[in-house]
Protein backbone atom coordinates (compact mmCIF):
# COMPACT_ATOMS: atom_id res chain seq x y z
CA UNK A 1 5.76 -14.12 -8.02
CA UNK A 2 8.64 -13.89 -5.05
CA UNK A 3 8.49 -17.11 -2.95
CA UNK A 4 10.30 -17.66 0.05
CA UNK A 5 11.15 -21.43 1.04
CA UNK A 6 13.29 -23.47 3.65
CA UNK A 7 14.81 -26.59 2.66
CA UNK A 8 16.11 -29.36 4.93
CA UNK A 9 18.65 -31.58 3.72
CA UNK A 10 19.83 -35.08 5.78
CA UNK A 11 23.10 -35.37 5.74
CA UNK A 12 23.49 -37.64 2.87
CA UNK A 13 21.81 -35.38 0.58
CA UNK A 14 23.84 -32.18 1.98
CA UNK A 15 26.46 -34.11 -0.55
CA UNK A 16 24.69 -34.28 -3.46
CA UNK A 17 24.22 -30.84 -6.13
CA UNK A 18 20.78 -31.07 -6.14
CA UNK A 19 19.95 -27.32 -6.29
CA UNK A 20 22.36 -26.94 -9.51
CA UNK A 21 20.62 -29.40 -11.05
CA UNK A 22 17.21 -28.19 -10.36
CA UNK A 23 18.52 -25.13 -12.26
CA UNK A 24 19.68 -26.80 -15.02
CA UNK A 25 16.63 -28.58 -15.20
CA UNK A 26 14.43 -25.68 -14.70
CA UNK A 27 16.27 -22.63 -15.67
CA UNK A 28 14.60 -20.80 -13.61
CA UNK A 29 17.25 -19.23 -10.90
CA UNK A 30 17.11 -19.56 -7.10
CA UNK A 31 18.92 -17.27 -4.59
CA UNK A 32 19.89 -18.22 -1.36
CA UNK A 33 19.18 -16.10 1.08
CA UNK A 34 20.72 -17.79 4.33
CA UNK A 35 22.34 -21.80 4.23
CA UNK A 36 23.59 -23.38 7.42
CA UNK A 37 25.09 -27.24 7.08
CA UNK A 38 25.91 -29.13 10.29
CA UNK A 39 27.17 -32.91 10.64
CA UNK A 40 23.22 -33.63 11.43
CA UNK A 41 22.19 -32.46 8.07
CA UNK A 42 21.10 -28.84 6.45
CA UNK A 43 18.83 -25.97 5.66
CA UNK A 44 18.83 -23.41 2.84
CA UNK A 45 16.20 -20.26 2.72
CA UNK A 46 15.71 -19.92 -0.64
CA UNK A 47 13.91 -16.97 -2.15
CA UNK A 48 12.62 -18.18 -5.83
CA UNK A 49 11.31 -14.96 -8.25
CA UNK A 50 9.06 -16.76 -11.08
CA UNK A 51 5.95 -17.73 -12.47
CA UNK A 52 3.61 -19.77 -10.55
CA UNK A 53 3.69 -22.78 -12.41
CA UNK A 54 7.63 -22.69 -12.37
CA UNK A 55 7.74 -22.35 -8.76
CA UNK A 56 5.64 -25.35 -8.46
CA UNK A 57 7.91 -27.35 -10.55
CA UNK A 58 11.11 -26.36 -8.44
CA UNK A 59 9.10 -27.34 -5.45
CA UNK A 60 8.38 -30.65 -7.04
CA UNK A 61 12.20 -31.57 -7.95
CA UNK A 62 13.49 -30.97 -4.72
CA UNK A 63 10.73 -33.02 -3.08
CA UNK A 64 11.89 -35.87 -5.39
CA UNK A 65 15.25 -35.70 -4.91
CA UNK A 66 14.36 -36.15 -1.34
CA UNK A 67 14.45 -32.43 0.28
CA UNK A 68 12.36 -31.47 2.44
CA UNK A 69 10.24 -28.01 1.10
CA UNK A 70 8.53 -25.72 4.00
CA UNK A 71 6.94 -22.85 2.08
CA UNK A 72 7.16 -20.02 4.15
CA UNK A 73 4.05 -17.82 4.88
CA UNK A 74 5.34 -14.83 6.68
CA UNK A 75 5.33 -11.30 6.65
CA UNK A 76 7.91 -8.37 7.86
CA UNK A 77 5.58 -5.28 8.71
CA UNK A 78 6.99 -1.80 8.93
CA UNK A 79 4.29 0.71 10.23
CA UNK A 80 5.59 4.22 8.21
CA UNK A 81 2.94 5.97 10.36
CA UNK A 82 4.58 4.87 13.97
CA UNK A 83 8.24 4.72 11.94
CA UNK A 84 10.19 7.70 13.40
CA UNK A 85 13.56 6.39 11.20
CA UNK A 86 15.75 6.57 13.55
CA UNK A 87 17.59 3.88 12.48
CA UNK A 88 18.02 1.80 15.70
CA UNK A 89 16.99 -1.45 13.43
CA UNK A 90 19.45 -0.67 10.40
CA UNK A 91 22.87 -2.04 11.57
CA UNK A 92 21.26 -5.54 12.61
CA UNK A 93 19.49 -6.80 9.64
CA UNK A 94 22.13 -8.50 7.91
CA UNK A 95 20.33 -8.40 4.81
CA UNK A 96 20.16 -4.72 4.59
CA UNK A 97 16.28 -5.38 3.68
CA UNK A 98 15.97 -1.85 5.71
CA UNK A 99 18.01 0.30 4.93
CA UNK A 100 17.70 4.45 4.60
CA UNK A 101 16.21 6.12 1.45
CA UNK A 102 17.35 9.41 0.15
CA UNK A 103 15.04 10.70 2.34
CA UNK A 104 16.39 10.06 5.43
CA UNK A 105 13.28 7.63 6.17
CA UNK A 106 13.28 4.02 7.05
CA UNK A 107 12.53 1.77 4.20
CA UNK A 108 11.95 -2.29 3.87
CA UNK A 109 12.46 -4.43 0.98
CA UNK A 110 10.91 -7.86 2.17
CA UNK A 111 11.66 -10.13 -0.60
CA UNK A 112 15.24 -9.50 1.13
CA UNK A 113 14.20 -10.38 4.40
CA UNK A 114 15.04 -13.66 6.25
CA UNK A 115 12.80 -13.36 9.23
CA UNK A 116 15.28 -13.66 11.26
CA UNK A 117 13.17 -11.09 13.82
CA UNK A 118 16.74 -9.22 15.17
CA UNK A 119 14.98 -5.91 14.09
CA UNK A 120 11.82 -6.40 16.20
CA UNK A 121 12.62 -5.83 19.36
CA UNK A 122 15.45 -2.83 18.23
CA UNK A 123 12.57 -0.78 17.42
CA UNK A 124 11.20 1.85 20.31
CA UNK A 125 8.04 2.33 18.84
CA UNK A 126 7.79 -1.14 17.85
CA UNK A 127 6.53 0.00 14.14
CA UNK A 128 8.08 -3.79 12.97
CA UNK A 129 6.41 -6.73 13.68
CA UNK A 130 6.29 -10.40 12.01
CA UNK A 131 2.68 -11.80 10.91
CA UNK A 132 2.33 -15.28 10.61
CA UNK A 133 -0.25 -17.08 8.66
CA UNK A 134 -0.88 -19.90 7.41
């Protein structure tokens, strides 16, 4: 199971290693997908790949240790059928979670995807579009 989460760190625990010792704790690996730290604290979108009950546990830690966990309940939608590919969104997603397949046709891979909507509004057909639920 692939689930995406934003953490929000004050400023005193922007300091402190607490996702390195989650891992250690854990073993199960995170990957940061985006991280942005400013003088009023912090946020990290994390993207955790692992079984259920191992996902809850992660979630857990950080709570203790004083983060603040917003699971995120989100979808990127790319409609193949309206999907032309030509390529308008490609260059902005700085995740390359579209990118062209051999092909020649526009492809997404979401559990790359930060939401951060720049490819929306890029597309002429508007064949992307963000579903929110939850």
């Amino acid at each position: 199971m692939i689930k995406k989460v934003l953490l929000r760190y004050s400023t005193q625990r922007a300091t402190e290693p607490i996702l390195a010792s989650v891992i250690k704790q854990t073993g199960v690996l995170l990957n940061i997908l985006y991280a942005d730290f400013t003088s009023r604290g912090g946020e990290i979108l994390l993207s955790i790949d692992a079984p259920e009950q191992d996902v809850g546990k992660v979630i857990g830690l950080l709570k203790q240790r004083g983060v603040e966990v917003q699971e995120l309940k989100r979808v990127i939608q790319l409609d193949e059928e309206k999907c032309f590919s030509c390529g308008a969104c490609l260059s902005l997603c700085p995740t390359r979670a579209l990118r062209l397949a051999d092909d020649y046709s526009v492809k997404l891979e979401e559990d790359k995807c930060i939401y951060c909507e720049i490819c929306v509004p890029s597309c002429p057909v508007q064949a992307l579009k963000i579903s929110k639920y939850g």
